[in-house]
N, C-alpha and C. Protein backbone atom coordinates (compact mmCIF):
# COMPACT_ATOMS: atom_id res chain seq x y z
N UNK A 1 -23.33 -34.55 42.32
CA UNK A 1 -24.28 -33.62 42.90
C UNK A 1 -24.50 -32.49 41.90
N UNK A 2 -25.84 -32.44 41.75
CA UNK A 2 -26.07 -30.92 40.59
C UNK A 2 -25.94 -29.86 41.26
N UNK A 3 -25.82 -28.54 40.38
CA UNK A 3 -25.36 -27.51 41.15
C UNK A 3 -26.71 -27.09 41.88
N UNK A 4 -27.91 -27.19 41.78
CA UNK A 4 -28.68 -26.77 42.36
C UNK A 4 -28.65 -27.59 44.15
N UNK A 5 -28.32 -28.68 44.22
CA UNK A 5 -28.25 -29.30 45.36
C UNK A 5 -27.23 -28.49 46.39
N UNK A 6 -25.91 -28.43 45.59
CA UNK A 6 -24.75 -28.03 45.75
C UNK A 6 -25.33 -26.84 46.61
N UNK A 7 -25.75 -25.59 45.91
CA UNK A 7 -26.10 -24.50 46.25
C UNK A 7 -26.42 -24.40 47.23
N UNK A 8 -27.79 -25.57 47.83
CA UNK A 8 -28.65 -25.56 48.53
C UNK A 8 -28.12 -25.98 50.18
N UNK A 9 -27.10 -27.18 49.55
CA UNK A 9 -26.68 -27.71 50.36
C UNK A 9 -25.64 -26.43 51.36
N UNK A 10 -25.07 -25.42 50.49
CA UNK A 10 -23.76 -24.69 51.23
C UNK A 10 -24.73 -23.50 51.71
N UNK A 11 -25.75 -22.89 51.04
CA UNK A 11 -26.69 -22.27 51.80
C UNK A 11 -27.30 -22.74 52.94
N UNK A 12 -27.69 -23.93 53.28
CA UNK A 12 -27.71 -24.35 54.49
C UNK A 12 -26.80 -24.05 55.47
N UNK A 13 -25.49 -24.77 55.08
CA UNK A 13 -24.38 -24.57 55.88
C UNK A 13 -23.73 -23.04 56.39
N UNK A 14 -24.01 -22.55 55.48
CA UNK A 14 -23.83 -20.86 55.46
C UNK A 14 -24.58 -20.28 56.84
N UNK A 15 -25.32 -20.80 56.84
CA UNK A 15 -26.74 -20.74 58.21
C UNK A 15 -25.56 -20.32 59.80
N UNK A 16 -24.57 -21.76 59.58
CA UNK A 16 -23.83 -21.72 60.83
C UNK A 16 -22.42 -20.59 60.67
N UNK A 17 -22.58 -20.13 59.83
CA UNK A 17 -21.31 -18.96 59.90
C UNK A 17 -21.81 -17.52 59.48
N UNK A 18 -21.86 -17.00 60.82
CA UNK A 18 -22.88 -15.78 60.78
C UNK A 18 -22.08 -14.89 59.98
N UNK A 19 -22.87 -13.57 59.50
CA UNK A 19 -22.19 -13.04 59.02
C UNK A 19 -21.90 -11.73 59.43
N UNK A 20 -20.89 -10.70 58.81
CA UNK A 20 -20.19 -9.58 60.11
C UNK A 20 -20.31 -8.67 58.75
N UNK A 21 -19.31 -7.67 59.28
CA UNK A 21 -19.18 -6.46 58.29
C UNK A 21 -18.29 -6.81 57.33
N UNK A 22 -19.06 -5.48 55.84
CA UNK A 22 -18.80 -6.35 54.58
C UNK A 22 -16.60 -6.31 54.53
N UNK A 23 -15.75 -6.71 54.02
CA UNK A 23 -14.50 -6.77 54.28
C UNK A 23 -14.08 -7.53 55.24
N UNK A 24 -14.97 -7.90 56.38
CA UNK A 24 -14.31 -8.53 57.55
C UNK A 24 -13.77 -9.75 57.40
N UNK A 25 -12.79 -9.90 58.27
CA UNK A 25 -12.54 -11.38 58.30
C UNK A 25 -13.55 -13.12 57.95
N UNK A 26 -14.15 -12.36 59.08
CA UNK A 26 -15.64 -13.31 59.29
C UNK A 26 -16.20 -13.70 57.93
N UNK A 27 -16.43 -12.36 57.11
CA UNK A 27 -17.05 -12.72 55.45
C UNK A 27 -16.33 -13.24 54.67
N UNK A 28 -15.16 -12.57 55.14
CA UNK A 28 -13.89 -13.46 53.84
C UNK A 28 -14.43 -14.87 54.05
N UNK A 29 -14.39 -15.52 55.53
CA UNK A 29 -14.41 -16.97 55.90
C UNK A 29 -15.37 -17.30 54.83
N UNK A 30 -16.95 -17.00 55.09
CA UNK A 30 -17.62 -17.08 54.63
C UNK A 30 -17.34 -17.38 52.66
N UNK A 31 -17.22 -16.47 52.34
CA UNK A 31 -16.52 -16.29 50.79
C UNK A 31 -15.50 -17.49 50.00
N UNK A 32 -14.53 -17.61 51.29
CA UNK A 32 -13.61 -18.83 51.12
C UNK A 32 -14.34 -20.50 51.21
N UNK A 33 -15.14 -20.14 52.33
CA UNK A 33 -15.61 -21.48 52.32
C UNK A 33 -16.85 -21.69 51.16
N UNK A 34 -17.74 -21.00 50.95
CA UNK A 34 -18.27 -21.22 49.79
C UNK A 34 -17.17 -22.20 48.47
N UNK A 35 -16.30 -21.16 47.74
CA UNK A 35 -15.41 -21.93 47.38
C UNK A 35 -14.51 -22.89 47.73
N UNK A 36 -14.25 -23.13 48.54
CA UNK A 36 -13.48 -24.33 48.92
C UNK A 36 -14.79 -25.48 49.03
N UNK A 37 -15.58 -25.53 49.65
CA UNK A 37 -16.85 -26.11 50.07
C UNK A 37 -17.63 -26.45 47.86
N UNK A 38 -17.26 -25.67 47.17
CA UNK A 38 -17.98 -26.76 45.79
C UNK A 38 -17.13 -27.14 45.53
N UNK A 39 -15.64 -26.80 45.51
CA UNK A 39 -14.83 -27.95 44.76
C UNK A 39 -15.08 -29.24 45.26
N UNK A 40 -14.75 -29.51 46.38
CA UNK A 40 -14.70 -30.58 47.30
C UNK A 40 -16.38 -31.41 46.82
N UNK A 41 -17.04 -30.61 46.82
CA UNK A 41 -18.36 -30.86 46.75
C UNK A 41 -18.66 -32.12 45.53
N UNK A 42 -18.02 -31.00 44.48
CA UNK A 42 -18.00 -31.54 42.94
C UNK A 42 -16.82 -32.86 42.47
N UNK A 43 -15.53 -32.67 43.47
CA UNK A 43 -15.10 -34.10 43.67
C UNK A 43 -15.59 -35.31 44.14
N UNK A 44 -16.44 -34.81 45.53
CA UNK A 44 -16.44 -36.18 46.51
C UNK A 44 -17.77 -35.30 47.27
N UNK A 45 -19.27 -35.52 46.45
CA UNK A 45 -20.79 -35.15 47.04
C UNK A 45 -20.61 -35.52 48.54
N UNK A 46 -20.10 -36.68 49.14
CA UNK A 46 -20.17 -37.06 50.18
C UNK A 46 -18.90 -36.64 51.26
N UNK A 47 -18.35 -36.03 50.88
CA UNK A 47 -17.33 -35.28 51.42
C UNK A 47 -17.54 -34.20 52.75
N UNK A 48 -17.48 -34.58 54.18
CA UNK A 48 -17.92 -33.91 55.31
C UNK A 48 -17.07 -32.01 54.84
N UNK A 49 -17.80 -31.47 55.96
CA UNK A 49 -17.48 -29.81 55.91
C UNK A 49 -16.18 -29.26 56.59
N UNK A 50 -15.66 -30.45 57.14
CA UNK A 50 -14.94 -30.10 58.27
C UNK A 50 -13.24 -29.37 57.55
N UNK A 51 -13.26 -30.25 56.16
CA UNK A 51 -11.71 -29.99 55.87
C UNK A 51 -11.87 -28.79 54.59
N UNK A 52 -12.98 -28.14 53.97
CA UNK A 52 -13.35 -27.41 53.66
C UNK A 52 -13.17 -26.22 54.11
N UNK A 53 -13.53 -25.96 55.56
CA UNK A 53 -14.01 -24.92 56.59
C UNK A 53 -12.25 -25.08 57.16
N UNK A 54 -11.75 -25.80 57.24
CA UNK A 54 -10.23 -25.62 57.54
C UNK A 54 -9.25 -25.00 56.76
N UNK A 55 -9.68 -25.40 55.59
CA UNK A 55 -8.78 -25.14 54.94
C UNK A 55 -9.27 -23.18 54.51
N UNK A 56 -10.49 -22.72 54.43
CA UNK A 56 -11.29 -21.91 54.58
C UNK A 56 -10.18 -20.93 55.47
N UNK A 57 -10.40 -21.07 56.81
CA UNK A 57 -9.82 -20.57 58.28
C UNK A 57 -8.01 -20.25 57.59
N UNK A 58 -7.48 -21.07 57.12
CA UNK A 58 -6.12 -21.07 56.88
C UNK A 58 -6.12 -20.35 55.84
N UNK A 59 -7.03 -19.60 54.94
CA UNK A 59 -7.05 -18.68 53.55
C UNK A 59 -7.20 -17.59 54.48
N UNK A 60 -7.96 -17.24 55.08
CA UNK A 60 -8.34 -15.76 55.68
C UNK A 60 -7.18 -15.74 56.90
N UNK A 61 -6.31 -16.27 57.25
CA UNK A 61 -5.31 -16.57 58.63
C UNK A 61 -4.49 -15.94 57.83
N UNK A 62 -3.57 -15.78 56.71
CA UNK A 62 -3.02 -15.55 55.87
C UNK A 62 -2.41 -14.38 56.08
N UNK A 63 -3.74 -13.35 56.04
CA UNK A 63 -4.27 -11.88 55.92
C UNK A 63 -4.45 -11.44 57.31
N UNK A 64 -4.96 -12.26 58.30
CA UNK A 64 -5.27 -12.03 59.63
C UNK A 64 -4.91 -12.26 60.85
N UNK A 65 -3.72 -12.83 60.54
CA UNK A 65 -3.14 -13.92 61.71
C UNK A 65 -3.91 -13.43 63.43
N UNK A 66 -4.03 -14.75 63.93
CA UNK A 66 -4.71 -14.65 65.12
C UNK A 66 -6.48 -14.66 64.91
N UNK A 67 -7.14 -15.10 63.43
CA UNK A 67 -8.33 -14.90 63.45
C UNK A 67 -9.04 -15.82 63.95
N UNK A 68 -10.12 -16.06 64.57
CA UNK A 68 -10.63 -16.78 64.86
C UNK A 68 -12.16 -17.07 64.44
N UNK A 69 -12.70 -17.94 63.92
CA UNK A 69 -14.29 -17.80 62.99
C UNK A 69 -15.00 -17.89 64.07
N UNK A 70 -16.29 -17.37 63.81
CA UNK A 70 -17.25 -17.62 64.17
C UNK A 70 -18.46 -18.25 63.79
N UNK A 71 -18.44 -19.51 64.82
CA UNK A 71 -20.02 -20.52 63.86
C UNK A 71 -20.80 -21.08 65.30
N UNK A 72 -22.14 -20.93 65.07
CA UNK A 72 -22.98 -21.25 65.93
C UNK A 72 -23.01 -22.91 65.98
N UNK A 73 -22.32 -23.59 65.31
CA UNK A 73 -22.06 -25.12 65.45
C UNK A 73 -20.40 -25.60 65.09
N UNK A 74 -19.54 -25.19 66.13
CA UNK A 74 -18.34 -25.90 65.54
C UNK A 74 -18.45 -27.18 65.77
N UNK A 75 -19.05 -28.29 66.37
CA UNK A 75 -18.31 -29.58 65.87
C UNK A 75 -19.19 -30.14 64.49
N UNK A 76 -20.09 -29.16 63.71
CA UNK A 76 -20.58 -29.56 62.17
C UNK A 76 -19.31 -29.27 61.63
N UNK A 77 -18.37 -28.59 61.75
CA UNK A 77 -17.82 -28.26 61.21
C UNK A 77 -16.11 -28.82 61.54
N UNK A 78 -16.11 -29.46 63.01
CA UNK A 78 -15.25 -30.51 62.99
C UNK A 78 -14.42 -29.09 63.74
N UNK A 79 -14.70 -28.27 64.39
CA UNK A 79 -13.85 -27.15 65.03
C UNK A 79 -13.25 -27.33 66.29
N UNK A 80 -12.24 -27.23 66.30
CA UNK A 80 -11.89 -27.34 68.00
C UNK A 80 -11.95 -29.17 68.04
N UNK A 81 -11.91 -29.43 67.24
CA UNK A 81 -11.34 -31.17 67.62
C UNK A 81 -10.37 -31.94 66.78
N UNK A 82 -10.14 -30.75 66.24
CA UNK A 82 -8.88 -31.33 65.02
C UNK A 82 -7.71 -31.78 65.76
């Protein structure tokens, strides 16, 4: 996948994880999953969002314990059915 797809593709996805105030938890998510979301990307193009966005949740949990994300589509994201 070229990076322009890449981009396009996590800007989409970005869509479902709203965003909050700048420092917040919520943005970190955001921030983390971007990165976690191209590695994965750049390994395996066909690689679903779900273990990305988990592993995402468990970077900002770290710092926040008890956080909980917010996304206007958790099962794109495989939430709450792990």
């Amino acid at each position: 996948m070229d990076r322009n797809s890449m981009n396009q593709l996590i800007s989409e996805e970005l869509k479902r994880i709203p965003h909050d105030a700048a420092n917040s938890p919520q943005n970190k998510l955001r921030n983390f999953y971007i990165i976690r979301r191209k590695h994965c990307l750049s390994n395996d193009p066909n690689q679903a969002p779900a273990k990305p966005f988990a592993k995402a949740v468990e970077d900002v949990r770290r710092d926040n314990l008890g956080f909980e994300p917010s996304v206007t589509d958790p099962t794109y994201f495989g939430w709450g059915i792990m």
